[in-house]
Protein backbone atom coordinates (compact mmCIF):
# COMPACT_ATOMS: atom_id res chain seq x y z
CA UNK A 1 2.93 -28.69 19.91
CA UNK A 2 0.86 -25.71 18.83
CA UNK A 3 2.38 -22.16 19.30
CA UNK A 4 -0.36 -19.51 19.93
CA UNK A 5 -0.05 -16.65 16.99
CA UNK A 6 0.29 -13.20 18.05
CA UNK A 7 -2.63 -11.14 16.91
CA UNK A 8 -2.11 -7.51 16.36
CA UNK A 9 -4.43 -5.24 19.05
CA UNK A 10 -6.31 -2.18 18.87
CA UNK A 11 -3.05 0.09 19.08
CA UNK A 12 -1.31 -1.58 16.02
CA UNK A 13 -4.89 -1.29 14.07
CA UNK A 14 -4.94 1.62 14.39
CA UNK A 15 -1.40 2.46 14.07
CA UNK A 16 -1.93 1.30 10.38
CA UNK A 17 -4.94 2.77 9.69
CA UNK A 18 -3.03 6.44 10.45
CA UNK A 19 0.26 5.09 8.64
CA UNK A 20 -2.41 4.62 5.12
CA UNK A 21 -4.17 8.02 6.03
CA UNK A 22 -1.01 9.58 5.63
CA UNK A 23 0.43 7.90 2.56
CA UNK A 24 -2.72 8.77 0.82
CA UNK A 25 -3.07 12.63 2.06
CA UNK A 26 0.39 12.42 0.83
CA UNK A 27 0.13 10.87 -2.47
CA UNK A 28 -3.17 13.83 -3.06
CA UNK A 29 -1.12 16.54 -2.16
CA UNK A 30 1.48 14.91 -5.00
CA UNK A 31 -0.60 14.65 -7.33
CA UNK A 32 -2.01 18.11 -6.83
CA UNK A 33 1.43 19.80 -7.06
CA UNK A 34 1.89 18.05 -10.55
CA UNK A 35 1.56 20.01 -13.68
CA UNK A 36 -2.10 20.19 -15.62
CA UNK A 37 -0.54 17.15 -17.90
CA UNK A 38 1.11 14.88 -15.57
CA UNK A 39 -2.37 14.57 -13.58
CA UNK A 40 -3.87 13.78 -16.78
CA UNK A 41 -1.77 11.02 -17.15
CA UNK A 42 -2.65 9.79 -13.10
CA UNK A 43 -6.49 10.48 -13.39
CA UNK A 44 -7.26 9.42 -17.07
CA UNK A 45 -5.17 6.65 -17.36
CA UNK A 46 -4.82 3.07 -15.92
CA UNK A 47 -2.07 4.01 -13.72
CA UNK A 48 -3.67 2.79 -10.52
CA UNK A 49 -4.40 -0.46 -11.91
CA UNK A 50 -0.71 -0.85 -12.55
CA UNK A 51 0.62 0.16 -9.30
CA UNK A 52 -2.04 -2.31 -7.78
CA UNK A 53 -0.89 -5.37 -9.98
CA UNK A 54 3.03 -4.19 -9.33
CA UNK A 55 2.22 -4.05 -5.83
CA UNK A 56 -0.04 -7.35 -5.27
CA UNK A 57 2.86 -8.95 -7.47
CA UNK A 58 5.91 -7.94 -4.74
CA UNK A 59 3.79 -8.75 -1.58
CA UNK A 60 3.00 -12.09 -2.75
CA UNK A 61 6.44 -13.05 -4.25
CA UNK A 62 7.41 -11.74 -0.14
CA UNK A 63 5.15 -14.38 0.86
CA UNK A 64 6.34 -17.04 -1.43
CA UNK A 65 9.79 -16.40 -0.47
CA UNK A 66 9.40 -16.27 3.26
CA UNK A 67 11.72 -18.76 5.18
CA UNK A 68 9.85 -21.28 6.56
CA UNK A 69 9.87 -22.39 10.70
């Protein structure tokens, strides 16, 4: 027997979208409250690349790990 899968509506969309809006305004205003060298080090440097790869890494070990039904 197939179980229908819930599918998120407009409210959680956008929910998200606002959650990400913040996190980045907030991560901006972070960065601009760092001294001169410390942004150096986040704008001239593969930082970003990092965090992605770090990142990607947990969610899909989260996946892999996920009891199953």
């Amino acid at each position: 027997m197939m179980t229908e899968a819930r599918q998120p509506g407009l409210r959680e969309v956008l929910l998200v979208g606002a959650a990400v809006l913040v996190a980045v305004l907030a991560a901006a205003g972070l960065t601009a409250l760092l001294p001169a060298d410390l942004q150096g080090v986040v704008f001239h440097t593969p930082l970003l690349i990092g965090v992605l790869v770090v990142g990607t890494g947990v969610v899909l070990w989260r996946i892999l790990r996920r009891p199953g039904p």
